[in-house]
Protein backbone atom coordinates (compact mmCIF):
# COMPACT_ATOMS: atom_id res chain seq x y z
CA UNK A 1 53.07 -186.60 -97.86
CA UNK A 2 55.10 -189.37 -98.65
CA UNK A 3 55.47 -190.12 -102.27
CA UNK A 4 55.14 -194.02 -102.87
CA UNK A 5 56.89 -195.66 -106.01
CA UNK A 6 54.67 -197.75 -108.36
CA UNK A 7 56.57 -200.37 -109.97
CA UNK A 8 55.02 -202.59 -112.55
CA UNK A 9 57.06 -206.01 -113.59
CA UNK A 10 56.21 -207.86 -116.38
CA UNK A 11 56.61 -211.41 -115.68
CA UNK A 12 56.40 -214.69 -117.62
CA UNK A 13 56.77 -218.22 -115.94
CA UNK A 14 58.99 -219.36 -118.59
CA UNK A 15 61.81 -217.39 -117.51
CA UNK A 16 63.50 -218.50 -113.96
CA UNK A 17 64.77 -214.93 -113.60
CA UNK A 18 61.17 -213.67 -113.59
CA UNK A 19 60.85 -215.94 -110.55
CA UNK A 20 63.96 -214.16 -109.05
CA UNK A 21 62.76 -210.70 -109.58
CA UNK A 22 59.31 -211.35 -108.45
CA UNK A 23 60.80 -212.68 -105.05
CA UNK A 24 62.91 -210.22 -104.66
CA UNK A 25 60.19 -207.09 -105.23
CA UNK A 26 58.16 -208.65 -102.85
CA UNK A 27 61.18 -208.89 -100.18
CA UNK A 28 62.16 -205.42 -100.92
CA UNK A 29 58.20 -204.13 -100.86
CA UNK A 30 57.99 -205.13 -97.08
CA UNK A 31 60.77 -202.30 -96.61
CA UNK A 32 60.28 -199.99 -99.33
CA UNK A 33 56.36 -200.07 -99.42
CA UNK A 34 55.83 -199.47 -103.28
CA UNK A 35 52.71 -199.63 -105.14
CA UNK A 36 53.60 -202.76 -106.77
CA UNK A 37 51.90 -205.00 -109.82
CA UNK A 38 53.03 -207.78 -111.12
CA UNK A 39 51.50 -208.11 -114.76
CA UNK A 40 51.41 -211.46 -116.62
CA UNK A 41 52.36 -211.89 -120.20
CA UNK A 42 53.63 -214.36 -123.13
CA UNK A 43 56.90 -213.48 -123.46
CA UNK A 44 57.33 -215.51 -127.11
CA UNK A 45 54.39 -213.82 -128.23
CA UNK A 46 56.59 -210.39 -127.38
CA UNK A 47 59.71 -211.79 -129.21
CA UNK A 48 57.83 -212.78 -132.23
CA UNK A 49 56.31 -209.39 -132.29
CA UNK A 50 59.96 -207.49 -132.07
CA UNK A 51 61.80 -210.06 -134.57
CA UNK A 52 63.79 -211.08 -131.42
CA UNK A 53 64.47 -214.75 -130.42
CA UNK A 54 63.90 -216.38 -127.54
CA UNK A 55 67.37 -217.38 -125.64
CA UNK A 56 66.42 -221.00 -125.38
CA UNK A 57 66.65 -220.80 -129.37
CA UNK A 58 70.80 -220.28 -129.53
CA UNK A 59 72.46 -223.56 -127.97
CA UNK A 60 75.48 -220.31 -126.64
CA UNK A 61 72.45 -218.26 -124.81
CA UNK A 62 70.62 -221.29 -124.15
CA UNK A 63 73.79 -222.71 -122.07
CA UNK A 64 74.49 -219.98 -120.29
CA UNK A 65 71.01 -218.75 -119.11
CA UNK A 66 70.33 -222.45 -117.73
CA UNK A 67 73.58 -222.60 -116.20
CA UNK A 68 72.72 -218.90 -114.71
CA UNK A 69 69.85 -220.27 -113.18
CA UNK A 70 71.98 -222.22 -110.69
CA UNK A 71 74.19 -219.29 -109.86
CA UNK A 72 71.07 -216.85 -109.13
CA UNK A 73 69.01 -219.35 -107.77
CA UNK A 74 72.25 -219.43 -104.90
CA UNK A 75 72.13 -215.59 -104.74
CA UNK A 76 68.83 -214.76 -104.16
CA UNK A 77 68.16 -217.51 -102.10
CA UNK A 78 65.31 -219.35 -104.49
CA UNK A 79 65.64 -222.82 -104.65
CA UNK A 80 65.15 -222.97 -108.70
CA UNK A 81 66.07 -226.16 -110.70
CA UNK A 82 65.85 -227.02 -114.75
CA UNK A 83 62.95 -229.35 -115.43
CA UNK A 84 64.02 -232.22 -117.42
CA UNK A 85 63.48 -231.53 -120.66
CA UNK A 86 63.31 -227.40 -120.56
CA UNK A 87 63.27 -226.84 -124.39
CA UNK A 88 60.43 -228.88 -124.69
CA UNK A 89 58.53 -227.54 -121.80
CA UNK A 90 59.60 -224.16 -122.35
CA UNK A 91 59.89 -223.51 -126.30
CA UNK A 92 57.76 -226.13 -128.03
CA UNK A 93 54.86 -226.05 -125.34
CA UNK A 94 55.00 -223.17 -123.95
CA UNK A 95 53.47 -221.02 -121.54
CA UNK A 96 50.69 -219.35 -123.20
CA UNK A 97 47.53 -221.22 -121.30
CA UNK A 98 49.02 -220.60 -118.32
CA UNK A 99 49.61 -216.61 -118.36
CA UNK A 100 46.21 -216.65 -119.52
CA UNK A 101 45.31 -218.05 -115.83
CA UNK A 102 47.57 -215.80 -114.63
CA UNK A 103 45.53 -212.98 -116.15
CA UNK A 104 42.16 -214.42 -114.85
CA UNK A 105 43.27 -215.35 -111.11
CA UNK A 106 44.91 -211.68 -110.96
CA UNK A 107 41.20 -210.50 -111.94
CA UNK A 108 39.01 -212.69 -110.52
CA UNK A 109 41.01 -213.45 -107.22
CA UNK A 110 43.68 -210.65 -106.64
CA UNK A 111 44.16 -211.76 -103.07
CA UNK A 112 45.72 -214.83 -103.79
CA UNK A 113 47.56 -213.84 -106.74
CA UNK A 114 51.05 -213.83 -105.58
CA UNK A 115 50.21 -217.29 -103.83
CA UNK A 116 49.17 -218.17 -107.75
CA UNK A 117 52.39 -216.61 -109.28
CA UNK A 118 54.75 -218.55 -106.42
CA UNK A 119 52.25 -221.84 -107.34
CA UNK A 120 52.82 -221.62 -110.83
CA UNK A 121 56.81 -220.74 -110.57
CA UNK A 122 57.37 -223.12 -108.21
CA UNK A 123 55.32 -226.40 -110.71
CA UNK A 124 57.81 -225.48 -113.41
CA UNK A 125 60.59 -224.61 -111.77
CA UNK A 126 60.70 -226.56 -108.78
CA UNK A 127 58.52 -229.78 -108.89
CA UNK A 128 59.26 -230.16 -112.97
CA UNK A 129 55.29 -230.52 -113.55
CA UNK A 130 54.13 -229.28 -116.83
CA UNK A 131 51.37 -226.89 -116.80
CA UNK A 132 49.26 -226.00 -120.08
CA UNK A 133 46.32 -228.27 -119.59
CA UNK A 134 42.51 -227.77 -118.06
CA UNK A 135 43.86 -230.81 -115.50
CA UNK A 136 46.85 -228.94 -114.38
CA UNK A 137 44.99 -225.43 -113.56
CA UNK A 138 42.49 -227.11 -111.72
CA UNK A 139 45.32 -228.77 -109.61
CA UNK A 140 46.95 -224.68 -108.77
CA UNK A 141 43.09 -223.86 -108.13
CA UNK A 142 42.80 -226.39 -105.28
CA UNK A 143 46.43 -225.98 -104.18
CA UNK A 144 45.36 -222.03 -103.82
CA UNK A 145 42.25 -222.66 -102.26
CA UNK A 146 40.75 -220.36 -105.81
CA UNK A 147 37.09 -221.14 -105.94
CA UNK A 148 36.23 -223.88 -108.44
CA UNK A 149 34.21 -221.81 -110.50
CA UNK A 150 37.14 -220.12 -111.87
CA UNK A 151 37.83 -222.62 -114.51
CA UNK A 152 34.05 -222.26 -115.73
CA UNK A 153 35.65 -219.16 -117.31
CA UNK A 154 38.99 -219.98 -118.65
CA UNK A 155 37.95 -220.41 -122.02
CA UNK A 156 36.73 -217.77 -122.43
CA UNK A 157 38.67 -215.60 -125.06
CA UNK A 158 38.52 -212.34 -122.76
CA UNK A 159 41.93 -213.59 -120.83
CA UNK A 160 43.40 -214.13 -124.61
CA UNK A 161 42.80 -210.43 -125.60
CA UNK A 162 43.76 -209.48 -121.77
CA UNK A 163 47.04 -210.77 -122.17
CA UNK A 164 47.84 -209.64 -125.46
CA UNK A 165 46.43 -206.01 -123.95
CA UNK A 166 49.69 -206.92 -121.35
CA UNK A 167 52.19 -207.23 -124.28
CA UNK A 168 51.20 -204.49 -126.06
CA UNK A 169 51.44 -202.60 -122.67
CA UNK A 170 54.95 -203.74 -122.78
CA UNK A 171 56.17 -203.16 -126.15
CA UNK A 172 55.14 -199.74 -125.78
CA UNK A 173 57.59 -199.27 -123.29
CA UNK A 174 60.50 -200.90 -125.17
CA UNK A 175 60.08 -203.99 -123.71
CA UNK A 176 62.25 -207.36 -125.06
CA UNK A 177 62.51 -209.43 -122.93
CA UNK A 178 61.48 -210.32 -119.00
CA UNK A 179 61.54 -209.78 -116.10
CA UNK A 180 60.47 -205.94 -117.83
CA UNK A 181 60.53 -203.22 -115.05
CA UNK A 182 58.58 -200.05 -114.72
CA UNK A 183 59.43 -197.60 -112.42
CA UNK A 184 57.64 -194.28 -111.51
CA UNK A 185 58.47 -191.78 -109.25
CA UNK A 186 57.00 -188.32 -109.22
CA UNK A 187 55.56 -188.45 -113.00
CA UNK A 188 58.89 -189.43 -113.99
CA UNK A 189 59.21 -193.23 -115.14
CA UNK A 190 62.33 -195.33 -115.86
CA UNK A 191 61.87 -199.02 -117.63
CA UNK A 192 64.78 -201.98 -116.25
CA UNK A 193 65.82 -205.28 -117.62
CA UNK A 194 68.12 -207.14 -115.23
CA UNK A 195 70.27 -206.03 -112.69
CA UNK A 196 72.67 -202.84 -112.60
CA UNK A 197 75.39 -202.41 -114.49
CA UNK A 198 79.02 -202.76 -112.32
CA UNK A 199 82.58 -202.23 -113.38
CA UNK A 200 84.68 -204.98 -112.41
CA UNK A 201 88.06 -203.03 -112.27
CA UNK A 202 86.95 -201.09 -109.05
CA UNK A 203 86.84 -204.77 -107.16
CA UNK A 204 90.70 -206.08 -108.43
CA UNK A 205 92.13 -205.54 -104.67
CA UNK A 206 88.80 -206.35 -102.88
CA UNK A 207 88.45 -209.60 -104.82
CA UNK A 208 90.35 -212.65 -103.66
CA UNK A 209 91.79 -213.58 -107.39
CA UNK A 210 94.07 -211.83 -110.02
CA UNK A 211 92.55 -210.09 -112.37
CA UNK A 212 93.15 -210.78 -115.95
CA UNK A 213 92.36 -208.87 -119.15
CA UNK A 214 92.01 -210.65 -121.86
CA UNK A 215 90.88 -208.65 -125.42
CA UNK A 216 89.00 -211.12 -127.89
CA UNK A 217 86.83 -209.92 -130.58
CA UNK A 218 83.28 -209.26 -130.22
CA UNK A 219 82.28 -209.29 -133.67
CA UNK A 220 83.31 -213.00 -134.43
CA UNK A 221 81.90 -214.18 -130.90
CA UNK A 222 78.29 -212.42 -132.45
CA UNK A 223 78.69 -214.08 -135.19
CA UNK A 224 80.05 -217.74 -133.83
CA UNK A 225 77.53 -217.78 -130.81
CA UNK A 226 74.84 -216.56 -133.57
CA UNK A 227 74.22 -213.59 -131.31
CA UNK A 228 73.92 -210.16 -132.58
CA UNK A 229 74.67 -206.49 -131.52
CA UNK A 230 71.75 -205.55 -128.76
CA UNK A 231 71.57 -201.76 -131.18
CA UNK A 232 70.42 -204.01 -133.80
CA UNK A 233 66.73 -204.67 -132.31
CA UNK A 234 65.56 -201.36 -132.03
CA UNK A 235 63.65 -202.16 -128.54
CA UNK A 236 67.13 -203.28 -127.36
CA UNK A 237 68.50 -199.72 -128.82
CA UNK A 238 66.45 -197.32 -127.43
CA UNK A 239 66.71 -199.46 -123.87
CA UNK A 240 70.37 -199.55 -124.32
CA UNK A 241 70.71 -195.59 -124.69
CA UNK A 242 68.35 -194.80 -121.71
CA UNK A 243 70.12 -197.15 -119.66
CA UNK A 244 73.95 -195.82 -120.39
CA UNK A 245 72.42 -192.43 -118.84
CA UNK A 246 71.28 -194.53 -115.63
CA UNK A 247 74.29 -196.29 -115.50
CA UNK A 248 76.48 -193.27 -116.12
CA UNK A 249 74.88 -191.77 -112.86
CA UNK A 250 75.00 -194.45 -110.67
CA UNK A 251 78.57 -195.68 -111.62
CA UNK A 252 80.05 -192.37 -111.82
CA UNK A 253 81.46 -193.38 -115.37
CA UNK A 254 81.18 -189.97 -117.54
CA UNK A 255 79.08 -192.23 -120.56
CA UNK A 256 77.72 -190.59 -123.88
CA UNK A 257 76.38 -192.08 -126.99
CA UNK A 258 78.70 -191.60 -129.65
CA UNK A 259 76.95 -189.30 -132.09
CA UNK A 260 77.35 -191.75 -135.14
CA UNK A 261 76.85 -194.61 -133.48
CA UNK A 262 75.81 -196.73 -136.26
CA UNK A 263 79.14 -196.02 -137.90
CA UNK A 264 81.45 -195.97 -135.14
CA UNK A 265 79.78 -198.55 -132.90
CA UNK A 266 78.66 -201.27 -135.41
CA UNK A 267 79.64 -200.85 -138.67
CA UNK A 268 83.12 -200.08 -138.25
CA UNK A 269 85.42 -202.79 -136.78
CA UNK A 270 87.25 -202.80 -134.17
CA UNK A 271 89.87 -205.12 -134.66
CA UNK A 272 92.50 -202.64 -134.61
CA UNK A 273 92.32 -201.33 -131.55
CA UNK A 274 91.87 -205.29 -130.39
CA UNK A 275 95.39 -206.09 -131.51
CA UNK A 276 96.86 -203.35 -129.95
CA UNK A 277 95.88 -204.50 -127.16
CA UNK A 278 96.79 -207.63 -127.17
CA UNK A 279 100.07 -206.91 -128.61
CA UNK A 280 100.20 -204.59 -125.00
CA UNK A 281 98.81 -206.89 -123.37
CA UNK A 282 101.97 -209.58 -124.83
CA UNK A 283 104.70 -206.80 -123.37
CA UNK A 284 103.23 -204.42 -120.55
CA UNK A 285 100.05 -206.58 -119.03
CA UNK A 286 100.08 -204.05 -116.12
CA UNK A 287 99.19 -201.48 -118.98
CA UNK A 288 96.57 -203.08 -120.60
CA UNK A 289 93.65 -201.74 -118.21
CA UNK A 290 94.76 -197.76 -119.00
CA UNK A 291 94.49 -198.66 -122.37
CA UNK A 292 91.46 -200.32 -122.36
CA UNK A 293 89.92 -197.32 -120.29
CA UNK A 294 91.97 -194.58 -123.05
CA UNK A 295 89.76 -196.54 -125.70
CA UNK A 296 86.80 -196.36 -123.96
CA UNK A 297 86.78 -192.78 -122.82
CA UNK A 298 87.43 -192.14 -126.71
CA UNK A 299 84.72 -193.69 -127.65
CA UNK A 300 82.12 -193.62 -125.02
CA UNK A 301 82.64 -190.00 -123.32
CA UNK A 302 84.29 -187.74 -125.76
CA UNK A 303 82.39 -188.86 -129.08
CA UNK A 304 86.42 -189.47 -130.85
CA UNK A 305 87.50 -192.58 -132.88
CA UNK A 306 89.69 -195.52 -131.82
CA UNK A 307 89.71 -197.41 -135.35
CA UNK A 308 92.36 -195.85 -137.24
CA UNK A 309 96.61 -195.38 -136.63
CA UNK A 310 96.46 -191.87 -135.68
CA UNK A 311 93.53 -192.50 -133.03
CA UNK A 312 95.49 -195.60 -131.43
CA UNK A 313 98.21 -193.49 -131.06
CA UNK A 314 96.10 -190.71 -129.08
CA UNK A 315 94.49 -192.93 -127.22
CA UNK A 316 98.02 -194.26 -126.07
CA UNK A 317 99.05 -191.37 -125.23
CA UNK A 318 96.50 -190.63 -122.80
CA UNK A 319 96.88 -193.94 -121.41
CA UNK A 320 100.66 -192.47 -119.99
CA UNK A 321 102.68 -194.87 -123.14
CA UNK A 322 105.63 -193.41 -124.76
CA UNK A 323 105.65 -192.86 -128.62
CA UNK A 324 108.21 -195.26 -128.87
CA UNK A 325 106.27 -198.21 -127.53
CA UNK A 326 103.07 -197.18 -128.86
CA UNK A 327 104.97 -197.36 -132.79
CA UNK A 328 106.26 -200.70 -131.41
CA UNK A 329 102.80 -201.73 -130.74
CA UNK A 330 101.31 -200.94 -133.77
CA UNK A 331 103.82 -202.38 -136.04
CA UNK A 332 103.56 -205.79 -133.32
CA UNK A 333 99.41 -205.31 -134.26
CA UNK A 334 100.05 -206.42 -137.59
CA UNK A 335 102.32 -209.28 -137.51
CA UNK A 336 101.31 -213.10 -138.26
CA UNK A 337 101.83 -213.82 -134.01
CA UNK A 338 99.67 -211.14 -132.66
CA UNK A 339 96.35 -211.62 -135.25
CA UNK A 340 96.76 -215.69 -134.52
CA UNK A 341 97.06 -214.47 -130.41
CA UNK A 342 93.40 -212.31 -130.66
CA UNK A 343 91.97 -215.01 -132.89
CA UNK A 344 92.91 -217.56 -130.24
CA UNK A 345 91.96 -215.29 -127.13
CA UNK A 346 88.60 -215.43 -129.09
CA UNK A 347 88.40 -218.37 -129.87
CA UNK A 348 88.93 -219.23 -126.32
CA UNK A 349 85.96 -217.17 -125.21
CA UNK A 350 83.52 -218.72 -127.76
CA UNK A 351 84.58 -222.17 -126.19
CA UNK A 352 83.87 -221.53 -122.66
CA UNK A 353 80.54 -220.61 -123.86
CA UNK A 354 81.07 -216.30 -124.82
CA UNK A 355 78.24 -215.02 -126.69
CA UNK A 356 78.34 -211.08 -125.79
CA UNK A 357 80.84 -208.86 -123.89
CA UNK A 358 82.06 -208.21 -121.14
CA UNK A 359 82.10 -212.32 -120.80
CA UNK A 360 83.92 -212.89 -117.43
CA UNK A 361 85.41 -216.37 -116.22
CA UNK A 362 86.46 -217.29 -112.39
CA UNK A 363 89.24 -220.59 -112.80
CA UNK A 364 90.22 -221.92 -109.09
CA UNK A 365 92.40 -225.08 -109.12
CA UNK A 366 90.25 -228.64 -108.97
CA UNK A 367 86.87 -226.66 -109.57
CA UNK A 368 85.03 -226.45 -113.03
CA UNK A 369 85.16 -222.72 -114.57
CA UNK A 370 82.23 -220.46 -113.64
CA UNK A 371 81.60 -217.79 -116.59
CA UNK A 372 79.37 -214.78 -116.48
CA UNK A 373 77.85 -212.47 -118.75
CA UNK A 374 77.72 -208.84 -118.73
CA UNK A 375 78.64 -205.79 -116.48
CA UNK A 376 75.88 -206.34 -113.86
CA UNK A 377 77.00 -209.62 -112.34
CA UNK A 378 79.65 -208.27 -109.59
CA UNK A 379 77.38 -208.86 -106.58
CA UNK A 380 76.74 -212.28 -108.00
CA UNK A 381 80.76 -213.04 -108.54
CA UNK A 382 81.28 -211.27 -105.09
CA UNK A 383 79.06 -214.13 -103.52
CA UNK A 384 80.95 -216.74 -105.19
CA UNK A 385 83.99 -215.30 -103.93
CA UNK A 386 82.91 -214.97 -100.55
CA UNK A 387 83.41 -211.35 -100.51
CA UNK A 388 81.02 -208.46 -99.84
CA UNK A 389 79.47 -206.69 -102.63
CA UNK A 390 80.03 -202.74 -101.75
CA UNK A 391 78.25 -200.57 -104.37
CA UNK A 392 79.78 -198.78 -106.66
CA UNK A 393 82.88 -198.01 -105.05
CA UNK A 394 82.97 -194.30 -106.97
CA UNK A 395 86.02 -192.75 -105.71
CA UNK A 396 88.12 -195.80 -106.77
CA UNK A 397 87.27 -194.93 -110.34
């Protein structure tokens, strides 16, 4: 007998990218044939709970996830638009009556309940209504075609505690933030937030643009944007060491968490290793990806430092440089020129919006720069490009 998936997603209509995964499930269901649930909740009341913001809250995260919209809304094919005045909708009213109605349609009248999900996405998202008032719901009930009756019950403080049952559901599981995705296979589950992680280096020849480089340094971008390190929120850290294993796999990237990672990861800077490569980058820019992948082989697969002389000059090394330019580097990492160079290259990146790393830009003459966040946006970038997203391109590693 076949054995059929369950996936559970944990959606909230405040977030456009919920809208994005729920579409795309459902698209994917009619070929895969999971068991799939879609399971409302407040996703501010599961921030509040973890101590972690919401990304409307940061004017960095804020600017980038409504400018993401745009781009995803292109790639998945989901014609999603920001309502007029999103922080308002979004942050200071909120979306709390509404899962609630989520929670009692899903109950009360589970065979319309994806037409009630697309109803509700589509209001905010779409046609810029609001949606936290009696008036409103009763507008999605006759929209639906929901019997009438269902508002009768709305107040009742069952859907409160139903949803709350939701988040708690989700915590458990290290949720923080949504879309939150549980997968289950065979007794074995696996938990996802946002898309798969893809080296960009593979793609240089198959993408139609030079590929640049560029070190900056992460810990004053954290600190500028107002962001902070994702190990910090312990939801984000366990989700972060489950899902370097996944990643590992798929990617064929030999990953391992360092074994003091507090030490080696967070507290200890990594500014060093930073100017050497940008001094490298200065002098041998045809270098600077070896290095960069010497570092992070150091670091990330071997459990070995990268923060002090005698590491740099290992690492170098292995990257194929010579002794002689790698003591040429290292005196170059501490001059007045090189320090002002990685403070600019930073500085830079915080303009154009940076608030985390990998922060990736595409510049084509005449056209305003696109910018994306984080290792899992090469199918997106691909479709900008016009090029076709391949996988993970393993043997090119």
């Amino acid at each position: 007998m076949k054995v059929v998936p369950s996936i559970k997603c944990y959606l909230d209509i405040s977030s456009a990218h919920c809208w994005f995964a729920f579409e795309t499930l459902l698209r994917q269901n009619r070929v895969q044939n999971y068991e799939l649930d879609f399971i409302p909740v407040h996703a501010a009341s599961i921030m509040g709970t973890i101590g972690h913001k919401m990304p409307y809250y940061e004017k960095p995260l804020r600017d980038y996830n409504f400018y993401d919209i745009d781009v995803m809304s292109k790639y998945y094919g989901v014609e999603a638009k920001l309502p007029k005045n999103p922080l308002e909708r979004l942050s200071n009213i909120g979306t709390f009556n509404a899962m609630r109605f989520v929670s009692l349609a899903k109950e009360l009248e589970s065979a319309k309940i994806e037409l009630v999900w697309r109803c509700l996405f589509s209001r905010i998202w779409q046609e810029d209504k609001e949606i936290h008032e009696d008036i409103h719901f009763d507008e999605i009930v006759e929209k639906c075609g929901l019997s009438k009756s269902i508002m009768d019950v709305l107040k009742d403080e069952k859907w409160t505690f139903k949803l709350m049952e939701n988040n708690k559901e989700a915590i458990s599981q290290g949720c923080f933030g949504v879309p939150w995705i549980k997968a289950e296979v065979q007794n074995e589950s696996e938990s996802f937030f946002g898309a798969d992680r893809i080296p960009l280096i593979r793609y240089a020849s198959k993408l139609p643009a030079e590929l640049r480089l560029r070190p900056f340094f992460l810990g004053a971008v954290m600190r500028e944007s107002g962001n902070q390190p994702p190990a910090m929120l312990p939801a984000k850290g366990i989700y972060g060491k489950n899902d370097l294993q996944y990643t590992s796999k798929y990617w064929g990237v030999p990953l391992n968490q360092p074994s003091d990672f507090f030490n080696n990861i967070i507290k200890r800077s990594t500014v060093a290793p930073m100017r050497f490569l940008t001094a490298l980058e200065r002098k041998n820019p045809e270098k600077v990806p070896d290095m960069a992948r010497a570092f992070w082989m150091r670091l990330w697969s071997r459990d070995l430092t990268i923060h002090d002389e005698a590491s740099i000059k290992a690492a170098a090394s292995e990257a194929g440089l010579s002794p002689q330019l790698a003591e040429t580097l290292l005196k170059e990492s501490n001059t007045t020129e090189i320090k002002e160079l990685l403070k600019q290259r930073t500085d830079e990146a915080i303009e154009s919006g940076a608030f985390g790393a990998p922060w990736i830009v595409i510049r084509e003459p005449g056209k305003p720069d696109k910018t994306f966040f984080g290792s899992d946006r090469l199918p997106i970038i691909c479709n900008e490009l016009g090029v076709e997203f391949q996988g993970p391109l393993k043997s090119r590693l």
